[in-house]
PDB file of N, CA and C in Angstrom:
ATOM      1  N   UNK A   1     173.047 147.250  71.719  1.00  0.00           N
ATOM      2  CA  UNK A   1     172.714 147.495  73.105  1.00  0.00           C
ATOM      3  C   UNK A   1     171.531 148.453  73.236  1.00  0.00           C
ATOM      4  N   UNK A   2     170.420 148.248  72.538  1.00  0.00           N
ATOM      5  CA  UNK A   2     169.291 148.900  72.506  1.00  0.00           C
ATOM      6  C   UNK A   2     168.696 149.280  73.949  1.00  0.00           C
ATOM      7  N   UNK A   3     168.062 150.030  74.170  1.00  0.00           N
ATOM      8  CA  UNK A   3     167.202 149.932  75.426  1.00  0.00           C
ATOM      9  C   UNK A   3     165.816 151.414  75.097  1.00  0.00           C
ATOM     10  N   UNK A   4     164.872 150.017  75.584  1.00  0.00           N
ATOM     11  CA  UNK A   4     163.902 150.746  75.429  1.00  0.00           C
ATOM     12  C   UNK A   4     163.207 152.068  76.744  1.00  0.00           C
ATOM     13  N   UNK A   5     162.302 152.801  76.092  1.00  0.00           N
ATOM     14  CA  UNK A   5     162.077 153.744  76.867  1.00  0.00           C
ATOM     15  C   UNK A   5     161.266 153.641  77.808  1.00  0.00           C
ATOM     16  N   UNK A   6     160.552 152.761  78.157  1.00  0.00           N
ATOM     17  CA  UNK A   6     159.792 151.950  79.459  1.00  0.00           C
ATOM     18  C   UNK A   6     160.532 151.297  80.377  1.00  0.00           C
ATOM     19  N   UNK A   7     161.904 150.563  79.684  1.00  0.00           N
ATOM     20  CA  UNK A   7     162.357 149.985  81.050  1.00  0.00           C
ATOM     21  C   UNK A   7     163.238 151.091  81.430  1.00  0.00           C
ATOM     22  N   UNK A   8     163.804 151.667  80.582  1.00  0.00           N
ATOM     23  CA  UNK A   8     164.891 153.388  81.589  1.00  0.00           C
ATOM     24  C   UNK A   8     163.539 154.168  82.216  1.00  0.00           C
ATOM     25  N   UNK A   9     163.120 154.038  82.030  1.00  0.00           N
ATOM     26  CA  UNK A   9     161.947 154.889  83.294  1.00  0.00           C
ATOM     27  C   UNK A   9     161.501 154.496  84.242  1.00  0.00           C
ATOM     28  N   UNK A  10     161.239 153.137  83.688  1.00  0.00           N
ATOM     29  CA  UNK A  10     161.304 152.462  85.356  1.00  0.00           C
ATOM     30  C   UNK A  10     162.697 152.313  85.914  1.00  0.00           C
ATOM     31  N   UNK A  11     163.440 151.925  85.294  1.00  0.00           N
ATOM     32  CA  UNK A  11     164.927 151.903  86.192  1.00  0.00           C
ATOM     33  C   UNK A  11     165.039 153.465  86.699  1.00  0.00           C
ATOM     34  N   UNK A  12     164.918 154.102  86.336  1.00  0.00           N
ATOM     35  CA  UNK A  12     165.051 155.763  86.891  1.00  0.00           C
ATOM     36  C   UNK A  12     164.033 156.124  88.359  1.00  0.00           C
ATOM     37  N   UNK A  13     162.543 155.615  88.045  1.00  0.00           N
ATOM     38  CA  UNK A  13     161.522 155.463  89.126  1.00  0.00           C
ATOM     39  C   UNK A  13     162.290 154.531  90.215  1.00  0.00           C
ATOM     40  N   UNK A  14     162.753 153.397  90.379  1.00  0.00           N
ATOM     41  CA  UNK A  14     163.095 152.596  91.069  1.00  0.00           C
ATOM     42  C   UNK A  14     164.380 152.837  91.534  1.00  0.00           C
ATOM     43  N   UNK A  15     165.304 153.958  90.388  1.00  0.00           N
ATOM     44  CA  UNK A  15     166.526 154.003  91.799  1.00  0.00           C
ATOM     45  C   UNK A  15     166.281 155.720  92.444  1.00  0.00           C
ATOM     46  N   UNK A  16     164.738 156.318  92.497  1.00  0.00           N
ATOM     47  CA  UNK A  16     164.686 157.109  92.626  1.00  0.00           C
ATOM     48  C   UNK A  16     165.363 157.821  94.134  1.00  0.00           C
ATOM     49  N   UNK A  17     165.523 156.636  94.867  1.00  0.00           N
ATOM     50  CA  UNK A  17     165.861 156.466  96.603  1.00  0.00           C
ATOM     51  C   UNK A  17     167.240 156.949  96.825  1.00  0.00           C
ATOM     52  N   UNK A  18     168.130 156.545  95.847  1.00  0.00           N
ATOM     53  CA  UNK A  18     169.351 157.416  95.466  1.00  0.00           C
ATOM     54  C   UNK A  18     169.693 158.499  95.392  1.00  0.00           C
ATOM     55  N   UNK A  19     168.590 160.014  95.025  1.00  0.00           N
ATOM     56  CA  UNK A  19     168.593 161.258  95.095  1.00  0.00           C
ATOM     57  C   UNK A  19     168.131 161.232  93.568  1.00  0.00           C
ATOM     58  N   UNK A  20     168.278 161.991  93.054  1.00  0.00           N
ATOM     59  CA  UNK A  20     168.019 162.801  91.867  1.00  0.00           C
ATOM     60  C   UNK A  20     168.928 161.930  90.542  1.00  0.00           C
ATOM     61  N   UNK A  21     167.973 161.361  89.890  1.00  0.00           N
ATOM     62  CA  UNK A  21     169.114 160.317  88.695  1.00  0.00           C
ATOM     63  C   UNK A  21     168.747 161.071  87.353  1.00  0.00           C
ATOM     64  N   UNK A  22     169.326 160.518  86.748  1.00  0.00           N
ATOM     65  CA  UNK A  22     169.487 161.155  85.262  1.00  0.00           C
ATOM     66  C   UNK A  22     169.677 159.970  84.244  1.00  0.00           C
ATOM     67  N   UNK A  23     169.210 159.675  83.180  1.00  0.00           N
ATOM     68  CA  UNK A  23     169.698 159.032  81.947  1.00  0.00           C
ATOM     69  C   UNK A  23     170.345 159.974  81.033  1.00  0.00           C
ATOM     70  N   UNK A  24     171.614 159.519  80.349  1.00  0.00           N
ATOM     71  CA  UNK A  24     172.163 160.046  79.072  1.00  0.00           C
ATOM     72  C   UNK A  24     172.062 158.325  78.477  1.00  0.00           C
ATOM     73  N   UNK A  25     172.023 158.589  77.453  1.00  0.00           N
ATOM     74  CA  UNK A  25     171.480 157.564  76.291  1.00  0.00           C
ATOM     75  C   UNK A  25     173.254 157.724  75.691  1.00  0.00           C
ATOM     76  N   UNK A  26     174.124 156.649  75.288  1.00  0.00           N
ATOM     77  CA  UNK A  26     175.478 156.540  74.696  1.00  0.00           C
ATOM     78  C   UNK A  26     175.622 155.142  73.930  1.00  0.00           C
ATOM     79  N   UNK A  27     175.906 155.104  72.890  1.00  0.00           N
ATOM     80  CA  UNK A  27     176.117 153.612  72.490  1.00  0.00           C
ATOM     81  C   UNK A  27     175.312 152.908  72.573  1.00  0.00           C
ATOM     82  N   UNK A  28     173.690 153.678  72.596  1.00  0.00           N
ATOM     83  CA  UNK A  28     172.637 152.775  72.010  1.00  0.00           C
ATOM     84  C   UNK A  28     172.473 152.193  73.329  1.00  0.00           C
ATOM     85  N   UNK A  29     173.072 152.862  74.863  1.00  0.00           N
ATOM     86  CA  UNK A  29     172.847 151.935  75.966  1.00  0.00           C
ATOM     87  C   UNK A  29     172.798 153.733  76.525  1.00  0.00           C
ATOM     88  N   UNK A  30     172.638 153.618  78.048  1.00  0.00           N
ATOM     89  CA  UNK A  30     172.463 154.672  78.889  1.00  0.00           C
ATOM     90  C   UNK A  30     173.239 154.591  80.190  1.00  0.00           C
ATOM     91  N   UNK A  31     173.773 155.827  80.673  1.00  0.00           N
ATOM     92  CA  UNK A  31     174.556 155.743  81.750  1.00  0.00           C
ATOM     93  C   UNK A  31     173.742 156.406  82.767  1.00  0.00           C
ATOM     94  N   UNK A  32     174.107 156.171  83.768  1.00  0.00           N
ATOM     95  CA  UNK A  32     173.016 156.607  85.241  1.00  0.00           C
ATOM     96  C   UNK A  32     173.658 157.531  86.154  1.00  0.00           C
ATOM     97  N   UNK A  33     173.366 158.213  86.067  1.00  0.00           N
ATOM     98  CA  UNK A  33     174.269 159.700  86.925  1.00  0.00           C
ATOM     99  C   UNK A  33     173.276 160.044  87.976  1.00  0.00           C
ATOM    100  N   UNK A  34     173.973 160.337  89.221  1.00  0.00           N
ATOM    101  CA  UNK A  34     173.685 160.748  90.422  1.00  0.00           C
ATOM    102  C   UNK A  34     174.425 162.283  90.529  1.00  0.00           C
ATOM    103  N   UNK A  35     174.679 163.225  90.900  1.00  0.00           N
ATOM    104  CA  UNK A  35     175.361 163.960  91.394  1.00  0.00           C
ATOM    105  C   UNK A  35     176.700 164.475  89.949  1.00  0.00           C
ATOM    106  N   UNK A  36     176.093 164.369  88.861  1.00  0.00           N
ATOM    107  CA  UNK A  36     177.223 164.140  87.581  1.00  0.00           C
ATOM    108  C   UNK A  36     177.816 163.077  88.133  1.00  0.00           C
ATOM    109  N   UNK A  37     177.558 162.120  88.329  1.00  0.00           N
ATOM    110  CA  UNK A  37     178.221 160.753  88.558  1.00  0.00           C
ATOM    111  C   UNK A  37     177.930 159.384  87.869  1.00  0.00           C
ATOM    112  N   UNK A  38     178.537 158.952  87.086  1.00  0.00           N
ATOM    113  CA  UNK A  38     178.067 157.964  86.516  1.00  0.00           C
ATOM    114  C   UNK A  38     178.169 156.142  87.706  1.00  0.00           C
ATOM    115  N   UNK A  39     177.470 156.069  88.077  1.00  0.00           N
ATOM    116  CA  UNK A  39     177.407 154.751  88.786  1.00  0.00           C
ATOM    117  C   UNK A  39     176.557 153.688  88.371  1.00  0.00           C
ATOM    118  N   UNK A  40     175.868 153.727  87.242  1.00  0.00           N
ATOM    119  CA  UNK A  40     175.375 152.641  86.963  1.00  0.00           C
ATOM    120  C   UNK A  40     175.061 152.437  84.993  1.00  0.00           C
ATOM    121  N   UNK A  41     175.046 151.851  84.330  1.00  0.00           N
ATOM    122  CA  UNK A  41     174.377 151.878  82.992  1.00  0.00           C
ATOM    123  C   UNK A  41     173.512 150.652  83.048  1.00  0.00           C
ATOM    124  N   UNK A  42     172.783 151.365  81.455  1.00  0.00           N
ATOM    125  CA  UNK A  42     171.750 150.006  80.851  1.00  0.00           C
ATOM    126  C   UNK A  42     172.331 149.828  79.709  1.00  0.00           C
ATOM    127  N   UNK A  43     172.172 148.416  79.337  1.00  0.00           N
ATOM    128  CA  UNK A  43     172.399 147.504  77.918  1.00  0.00           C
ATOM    129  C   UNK A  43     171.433 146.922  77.767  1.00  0.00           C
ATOM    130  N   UNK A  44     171.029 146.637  76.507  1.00  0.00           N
ATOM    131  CA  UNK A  44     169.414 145.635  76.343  1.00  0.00           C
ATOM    132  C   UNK A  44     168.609 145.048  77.500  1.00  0.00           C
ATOM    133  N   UNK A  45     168.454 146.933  77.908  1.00  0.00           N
ATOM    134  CA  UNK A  45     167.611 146.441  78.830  1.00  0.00           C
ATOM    135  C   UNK A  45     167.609 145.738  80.365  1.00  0.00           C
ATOM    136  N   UNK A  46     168.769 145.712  80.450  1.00  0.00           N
ATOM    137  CA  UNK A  46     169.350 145.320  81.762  1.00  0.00           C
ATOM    138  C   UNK A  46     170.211 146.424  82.518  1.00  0.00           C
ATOM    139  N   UNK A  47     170.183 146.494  83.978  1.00  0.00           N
ATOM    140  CA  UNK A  47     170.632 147.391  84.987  1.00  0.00           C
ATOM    141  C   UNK A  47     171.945 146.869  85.003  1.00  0.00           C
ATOM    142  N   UNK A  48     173.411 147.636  85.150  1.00  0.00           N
ATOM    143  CA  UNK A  48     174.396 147.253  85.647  1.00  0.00           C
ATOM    144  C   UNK A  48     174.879 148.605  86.748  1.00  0.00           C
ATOM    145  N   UNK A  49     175.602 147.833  87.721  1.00  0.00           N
ATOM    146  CA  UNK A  49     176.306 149.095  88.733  1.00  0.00           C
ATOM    147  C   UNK A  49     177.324 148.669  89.012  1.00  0.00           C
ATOM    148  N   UNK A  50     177.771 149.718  89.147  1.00  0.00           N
ATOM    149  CA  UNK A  50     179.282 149.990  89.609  1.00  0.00           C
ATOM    150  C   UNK A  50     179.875 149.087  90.888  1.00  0.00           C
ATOM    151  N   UNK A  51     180.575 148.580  90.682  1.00  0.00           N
ATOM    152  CA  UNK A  51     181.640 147.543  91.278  1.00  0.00           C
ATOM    153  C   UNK A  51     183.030 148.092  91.756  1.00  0.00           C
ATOM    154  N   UNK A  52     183.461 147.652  92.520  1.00  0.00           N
ATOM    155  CA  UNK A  52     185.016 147.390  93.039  1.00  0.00           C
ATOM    156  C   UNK A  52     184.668 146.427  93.978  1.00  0.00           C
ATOM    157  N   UNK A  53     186.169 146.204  94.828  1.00  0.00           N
ATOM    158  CA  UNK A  53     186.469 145.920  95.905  1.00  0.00           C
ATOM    159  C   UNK A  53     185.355 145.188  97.397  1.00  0.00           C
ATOM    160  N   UNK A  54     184.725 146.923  97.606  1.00  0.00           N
ATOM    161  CA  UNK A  54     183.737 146.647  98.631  1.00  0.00           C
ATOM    162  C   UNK A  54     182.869 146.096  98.447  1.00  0.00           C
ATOM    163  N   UNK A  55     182.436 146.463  96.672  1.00  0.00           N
ATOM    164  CA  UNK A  55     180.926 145.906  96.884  1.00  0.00           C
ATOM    165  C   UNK A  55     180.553 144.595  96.252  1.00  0.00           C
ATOM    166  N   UNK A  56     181.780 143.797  95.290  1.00  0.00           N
ATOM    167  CA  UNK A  56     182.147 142.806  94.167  1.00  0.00           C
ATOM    168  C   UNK A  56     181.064 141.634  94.808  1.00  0.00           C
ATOM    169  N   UNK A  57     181.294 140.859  95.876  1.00  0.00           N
ATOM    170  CA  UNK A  57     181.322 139.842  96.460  1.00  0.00           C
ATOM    171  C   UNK A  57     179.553 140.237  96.706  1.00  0.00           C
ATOM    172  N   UNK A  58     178.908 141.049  96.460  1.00  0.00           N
ATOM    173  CA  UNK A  58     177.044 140.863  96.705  1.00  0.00           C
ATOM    174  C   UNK A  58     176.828 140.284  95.439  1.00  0.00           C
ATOM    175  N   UNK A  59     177.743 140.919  94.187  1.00  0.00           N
ATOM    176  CA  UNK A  59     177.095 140.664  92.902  1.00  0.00           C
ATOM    177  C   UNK A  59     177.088 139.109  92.540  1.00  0.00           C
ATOM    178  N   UNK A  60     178.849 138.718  93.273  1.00  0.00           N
ATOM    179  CA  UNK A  60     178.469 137.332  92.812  1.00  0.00           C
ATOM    180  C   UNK A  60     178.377 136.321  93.536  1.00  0.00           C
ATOM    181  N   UNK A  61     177.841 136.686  94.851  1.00  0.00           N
ATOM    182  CA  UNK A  61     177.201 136.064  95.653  1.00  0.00           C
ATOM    183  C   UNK A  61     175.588 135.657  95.026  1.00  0.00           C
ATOM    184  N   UNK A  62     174.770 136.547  94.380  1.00  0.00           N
ATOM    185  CA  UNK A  62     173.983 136.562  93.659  1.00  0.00           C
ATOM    186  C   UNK A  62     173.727 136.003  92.215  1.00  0.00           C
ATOM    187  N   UNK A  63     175.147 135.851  92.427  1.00  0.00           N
ATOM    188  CA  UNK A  63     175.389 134.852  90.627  1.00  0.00           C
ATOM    189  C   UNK A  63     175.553 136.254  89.424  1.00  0.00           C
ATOM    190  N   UNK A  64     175.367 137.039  89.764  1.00  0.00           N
ATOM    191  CA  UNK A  64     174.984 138.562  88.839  1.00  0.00           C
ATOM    192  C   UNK A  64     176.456 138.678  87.869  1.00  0.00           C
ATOM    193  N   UNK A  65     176.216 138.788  86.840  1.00  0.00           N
ATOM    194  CA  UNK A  65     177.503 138.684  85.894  1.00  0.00           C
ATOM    195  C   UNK A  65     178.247 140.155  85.340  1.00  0.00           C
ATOM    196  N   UNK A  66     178.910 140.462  85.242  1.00  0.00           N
ATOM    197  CA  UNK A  66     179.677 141.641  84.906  1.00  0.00           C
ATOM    198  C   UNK A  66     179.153 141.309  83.245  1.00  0.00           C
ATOM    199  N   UNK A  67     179.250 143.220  83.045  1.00  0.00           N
ATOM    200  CA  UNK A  67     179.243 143.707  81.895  1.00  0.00           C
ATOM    201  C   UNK A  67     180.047 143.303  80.879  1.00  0.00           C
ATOM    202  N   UNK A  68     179.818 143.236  79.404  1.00  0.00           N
ATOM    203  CA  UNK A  68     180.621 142.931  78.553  1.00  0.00           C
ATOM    204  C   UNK A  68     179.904 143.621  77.284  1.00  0.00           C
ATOM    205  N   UNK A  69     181.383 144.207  76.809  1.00  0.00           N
ATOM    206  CA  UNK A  69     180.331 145.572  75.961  1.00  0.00           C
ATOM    207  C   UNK A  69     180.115 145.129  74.750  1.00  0.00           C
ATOM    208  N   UNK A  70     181.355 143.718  74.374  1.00  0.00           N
ATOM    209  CA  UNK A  70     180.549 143.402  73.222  1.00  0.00           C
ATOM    210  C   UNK A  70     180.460 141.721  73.257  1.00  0.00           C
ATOM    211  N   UNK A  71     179.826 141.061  72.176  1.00  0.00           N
ATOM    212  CA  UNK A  71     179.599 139.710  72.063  1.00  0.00           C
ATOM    213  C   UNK A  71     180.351 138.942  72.211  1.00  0.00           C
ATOM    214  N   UNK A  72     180.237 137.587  73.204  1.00  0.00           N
ATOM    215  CA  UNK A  72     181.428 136.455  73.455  1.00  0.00           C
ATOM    216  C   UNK A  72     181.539 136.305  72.270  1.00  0.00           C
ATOM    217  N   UNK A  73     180.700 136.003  70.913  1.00  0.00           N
ATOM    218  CA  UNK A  73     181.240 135.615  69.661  1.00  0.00           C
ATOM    219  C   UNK A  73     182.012 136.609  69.249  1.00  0.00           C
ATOM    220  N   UNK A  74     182.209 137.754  69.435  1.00  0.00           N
ATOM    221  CA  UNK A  74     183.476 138.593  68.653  1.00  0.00           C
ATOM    222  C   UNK A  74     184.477 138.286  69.032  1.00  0.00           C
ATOM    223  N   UNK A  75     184.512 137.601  70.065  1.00  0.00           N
ATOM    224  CA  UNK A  75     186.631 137.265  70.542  1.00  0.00           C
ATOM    225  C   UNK A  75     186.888 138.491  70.981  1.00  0.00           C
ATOM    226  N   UNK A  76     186.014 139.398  71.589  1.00  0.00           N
ATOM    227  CA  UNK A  76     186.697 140.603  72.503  1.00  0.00           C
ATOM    228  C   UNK A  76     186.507 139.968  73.574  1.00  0.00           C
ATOM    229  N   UNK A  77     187.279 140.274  74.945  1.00  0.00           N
ATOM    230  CA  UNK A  77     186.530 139.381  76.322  1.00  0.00           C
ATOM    231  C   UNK A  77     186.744 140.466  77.427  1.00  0.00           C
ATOM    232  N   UNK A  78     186.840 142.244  77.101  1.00  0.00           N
ATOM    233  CA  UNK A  78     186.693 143.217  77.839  1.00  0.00           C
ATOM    234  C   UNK A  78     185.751 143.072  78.782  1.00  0.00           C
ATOM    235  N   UNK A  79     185.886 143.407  79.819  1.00  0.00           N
ATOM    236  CA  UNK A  79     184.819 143.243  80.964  1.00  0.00           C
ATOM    237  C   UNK A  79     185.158 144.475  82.273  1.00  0.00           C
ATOM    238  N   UNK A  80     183.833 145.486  81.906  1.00  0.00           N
ATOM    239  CA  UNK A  80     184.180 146.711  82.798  1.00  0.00           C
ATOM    240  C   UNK A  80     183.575 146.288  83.952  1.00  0.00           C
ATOM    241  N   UNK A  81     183.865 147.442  85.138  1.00  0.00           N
ATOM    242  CA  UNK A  81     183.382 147.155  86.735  1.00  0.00           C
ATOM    243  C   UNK A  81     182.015 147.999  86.487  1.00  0.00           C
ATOM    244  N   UNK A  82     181.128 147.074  85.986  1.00  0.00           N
ATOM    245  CA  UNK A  82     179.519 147.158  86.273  1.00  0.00           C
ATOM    246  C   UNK A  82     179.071 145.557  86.534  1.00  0.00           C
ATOM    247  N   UNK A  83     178.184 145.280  87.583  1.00  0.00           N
ATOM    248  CA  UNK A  83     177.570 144.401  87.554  1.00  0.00           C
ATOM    249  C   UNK A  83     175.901 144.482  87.078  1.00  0.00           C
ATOM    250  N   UNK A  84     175.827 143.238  86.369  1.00  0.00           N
ATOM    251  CA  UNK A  84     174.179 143.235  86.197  1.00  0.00           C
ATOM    252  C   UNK A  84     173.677 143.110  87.753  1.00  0.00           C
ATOM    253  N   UNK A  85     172.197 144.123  88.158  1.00  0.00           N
ATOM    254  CA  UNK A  85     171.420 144.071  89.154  1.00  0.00           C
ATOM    255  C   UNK A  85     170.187 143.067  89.642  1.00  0.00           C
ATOM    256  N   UNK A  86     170.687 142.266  90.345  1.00  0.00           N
ATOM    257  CA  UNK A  86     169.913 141.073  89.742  1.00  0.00           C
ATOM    258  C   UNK A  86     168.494 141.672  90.076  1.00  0.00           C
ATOM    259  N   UNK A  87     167.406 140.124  89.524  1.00  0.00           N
ATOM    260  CA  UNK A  87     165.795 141.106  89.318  1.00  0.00           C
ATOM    261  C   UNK A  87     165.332 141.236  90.509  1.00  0.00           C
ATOM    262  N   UNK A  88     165.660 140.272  91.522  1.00  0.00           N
ATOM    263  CA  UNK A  88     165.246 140.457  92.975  1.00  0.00           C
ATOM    264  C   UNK A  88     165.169 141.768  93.303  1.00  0.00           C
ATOM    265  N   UNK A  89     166.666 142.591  93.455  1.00  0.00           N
ATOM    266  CA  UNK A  89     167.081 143.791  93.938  1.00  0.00           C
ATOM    267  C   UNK A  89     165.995 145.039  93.219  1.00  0.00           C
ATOM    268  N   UNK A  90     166.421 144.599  91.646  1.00  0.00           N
ATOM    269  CA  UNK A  90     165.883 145.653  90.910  1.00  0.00           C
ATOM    270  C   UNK A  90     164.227 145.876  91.101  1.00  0.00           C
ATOM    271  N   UNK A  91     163.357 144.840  91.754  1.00  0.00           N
ATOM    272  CA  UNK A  91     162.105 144.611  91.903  1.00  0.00           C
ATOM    273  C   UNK A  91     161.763 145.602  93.244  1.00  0.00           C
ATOM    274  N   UNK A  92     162.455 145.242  94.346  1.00  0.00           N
ATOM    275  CA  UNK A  92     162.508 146.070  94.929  1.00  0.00           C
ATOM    276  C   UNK A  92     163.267 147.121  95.730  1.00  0.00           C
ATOM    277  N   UNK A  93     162.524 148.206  95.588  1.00  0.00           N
ATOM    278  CA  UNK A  93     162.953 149.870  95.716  1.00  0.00           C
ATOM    279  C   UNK A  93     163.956 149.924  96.864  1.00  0.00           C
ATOM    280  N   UNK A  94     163.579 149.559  97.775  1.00  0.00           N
ATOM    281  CA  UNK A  94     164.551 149.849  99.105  1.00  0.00           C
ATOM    282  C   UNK A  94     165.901 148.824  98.874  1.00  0.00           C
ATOM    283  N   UNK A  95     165.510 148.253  98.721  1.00  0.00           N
ATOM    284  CA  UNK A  95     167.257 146.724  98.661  1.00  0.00           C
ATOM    285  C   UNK A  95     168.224 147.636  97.075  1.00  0.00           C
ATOM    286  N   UNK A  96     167.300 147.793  96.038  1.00  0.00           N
ATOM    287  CA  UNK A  96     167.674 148.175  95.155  1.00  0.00           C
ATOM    288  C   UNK A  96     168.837 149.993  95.485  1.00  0.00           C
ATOM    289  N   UNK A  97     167.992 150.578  96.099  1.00  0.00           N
ATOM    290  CA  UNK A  97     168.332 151.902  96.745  1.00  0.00           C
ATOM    291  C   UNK A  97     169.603 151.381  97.513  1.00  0.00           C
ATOM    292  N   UNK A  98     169.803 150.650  98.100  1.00  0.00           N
ATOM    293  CA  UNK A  98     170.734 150.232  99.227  1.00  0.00           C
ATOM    294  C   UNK A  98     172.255 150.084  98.308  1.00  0.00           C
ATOM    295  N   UNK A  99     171.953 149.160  97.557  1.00  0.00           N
ATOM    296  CA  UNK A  99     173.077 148.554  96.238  1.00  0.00           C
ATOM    297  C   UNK A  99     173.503 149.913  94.937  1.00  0.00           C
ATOM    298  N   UNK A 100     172.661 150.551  94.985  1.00  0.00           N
ATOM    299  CA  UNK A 100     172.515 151.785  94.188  1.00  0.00           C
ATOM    300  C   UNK A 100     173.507 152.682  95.084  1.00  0.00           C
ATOM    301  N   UNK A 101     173.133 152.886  95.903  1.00  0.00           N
ATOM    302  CA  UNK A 101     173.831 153.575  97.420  1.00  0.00           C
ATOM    303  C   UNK A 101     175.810 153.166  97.370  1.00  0.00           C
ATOM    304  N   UNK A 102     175.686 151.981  96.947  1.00  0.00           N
ATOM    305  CA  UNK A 102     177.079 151.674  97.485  1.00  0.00           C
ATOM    306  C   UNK A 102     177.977 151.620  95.990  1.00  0.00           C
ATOM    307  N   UNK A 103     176.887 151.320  94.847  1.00  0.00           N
ATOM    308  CA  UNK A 103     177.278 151.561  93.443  1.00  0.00           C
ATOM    309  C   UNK A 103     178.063 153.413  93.865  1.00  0.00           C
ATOM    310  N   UNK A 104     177.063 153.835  93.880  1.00  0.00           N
ATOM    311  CA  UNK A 104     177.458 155.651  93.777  1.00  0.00           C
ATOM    312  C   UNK A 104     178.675 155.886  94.170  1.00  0.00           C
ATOM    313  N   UNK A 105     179.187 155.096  95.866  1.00  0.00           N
ATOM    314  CA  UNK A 105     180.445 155.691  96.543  1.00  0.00           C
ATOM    315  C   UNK A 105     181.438 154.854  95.627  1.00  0.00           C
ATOM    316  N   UNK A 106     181.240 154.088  94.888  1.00  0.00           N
ATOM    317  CA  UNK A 106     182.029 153.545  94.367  1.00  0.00           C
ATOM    318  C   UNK A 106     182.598 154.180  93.345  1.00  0.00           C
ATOM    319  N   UNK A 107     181.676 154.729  92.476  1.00  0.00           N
ATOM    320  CA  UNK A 107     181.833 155.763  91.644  1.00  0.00           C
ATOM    321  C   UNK A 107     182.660 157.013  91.812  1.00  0.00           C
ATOM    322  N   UNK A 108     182.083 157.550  93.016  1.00  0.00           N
ATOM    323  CA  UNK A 108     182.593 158.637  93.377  1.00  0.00           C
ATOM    324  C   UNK A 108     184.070 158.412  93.925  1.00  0.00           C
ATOM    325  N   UNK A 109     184.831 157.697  94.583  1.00  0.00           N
ATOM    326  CA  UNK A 109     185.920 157.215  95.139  1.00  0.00           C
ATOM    327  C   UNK A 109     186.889 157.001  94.068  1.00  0.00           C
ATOM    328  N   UNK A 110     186.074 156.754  92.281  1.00  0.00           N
ATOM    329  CA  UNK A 110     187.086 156.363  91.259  1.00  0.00           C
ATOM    330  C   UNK A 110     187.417 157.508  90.657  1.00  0.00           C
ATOM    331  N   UNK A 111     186.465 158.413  91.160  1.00  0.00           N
ATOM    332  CA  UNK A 111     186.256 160.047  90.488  1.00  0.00           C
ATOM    333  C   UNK A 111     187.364 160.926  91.012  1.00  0.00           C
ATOM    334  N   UNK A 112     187.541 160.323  92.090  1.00  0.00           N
ATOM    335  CA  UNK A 112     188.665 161.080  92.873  1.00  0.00           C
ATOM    336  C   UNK A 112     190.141 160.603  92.759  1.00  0.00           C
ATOM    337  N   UNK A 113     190.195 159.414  91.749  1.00  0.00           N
ATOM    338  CA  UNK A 113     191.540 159.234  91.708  1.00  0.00           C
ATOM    339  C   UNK A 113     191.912 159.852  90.405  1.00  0.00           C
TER     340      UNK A 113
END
């Protein structure tokens, strides 16, 4: 789950609309903190955010596929509440900010249980 250091900087520039973000680099992938909040990570290079309930039905309205931390060929079939951001969103700043926005409360709401 490599990720290079050009696309976490732009993913960082682009969810800048969010407030103040942060990369920590973990497992060769990176988690996205707002507020010490983790609401979003990267895997090779791809954006995922935080999911439940409220916000499930944009991602796959969009076709956008949930995370999977490791390979369909390993026969693991774990699948955490991050969705990939599709490129539309991630292209642009304000729609992206919006989905970023609702990633965070999502986060924060799981923080509190």
């Amino acid at each position: 789950m490599p990720v290079s250091d050009e696309y976490l900087t732009f993913v960082l520039e682009q969810l800048g609309g969010v407030g103040s973000v942060q990369a920590r680099r973990m497992f060769g992938g990176a988690g996205i903190y707002c507020r010490s909040v983790m609401f979003a990570l990267v895997a090779d290079d791809v954006l995922y955010l935080k999911v439940d309930d409220s916000n499930r039905a944009d991602f796959e309205e969009a076709d956008a596929k949930p995370f999977r931390p490791y390979p369909e060929k390993s026969g693991k079939t774990m699948v955490m509440s991050y969705y990939e951001a599709p490129v539309d969103i991630l292209e642009d700043r304000d729609r992206l900010t919006a989905w970023a926005q609702k990633a965070l409360a999502v986060a924060i709401r799981k923080n509190r249980k």
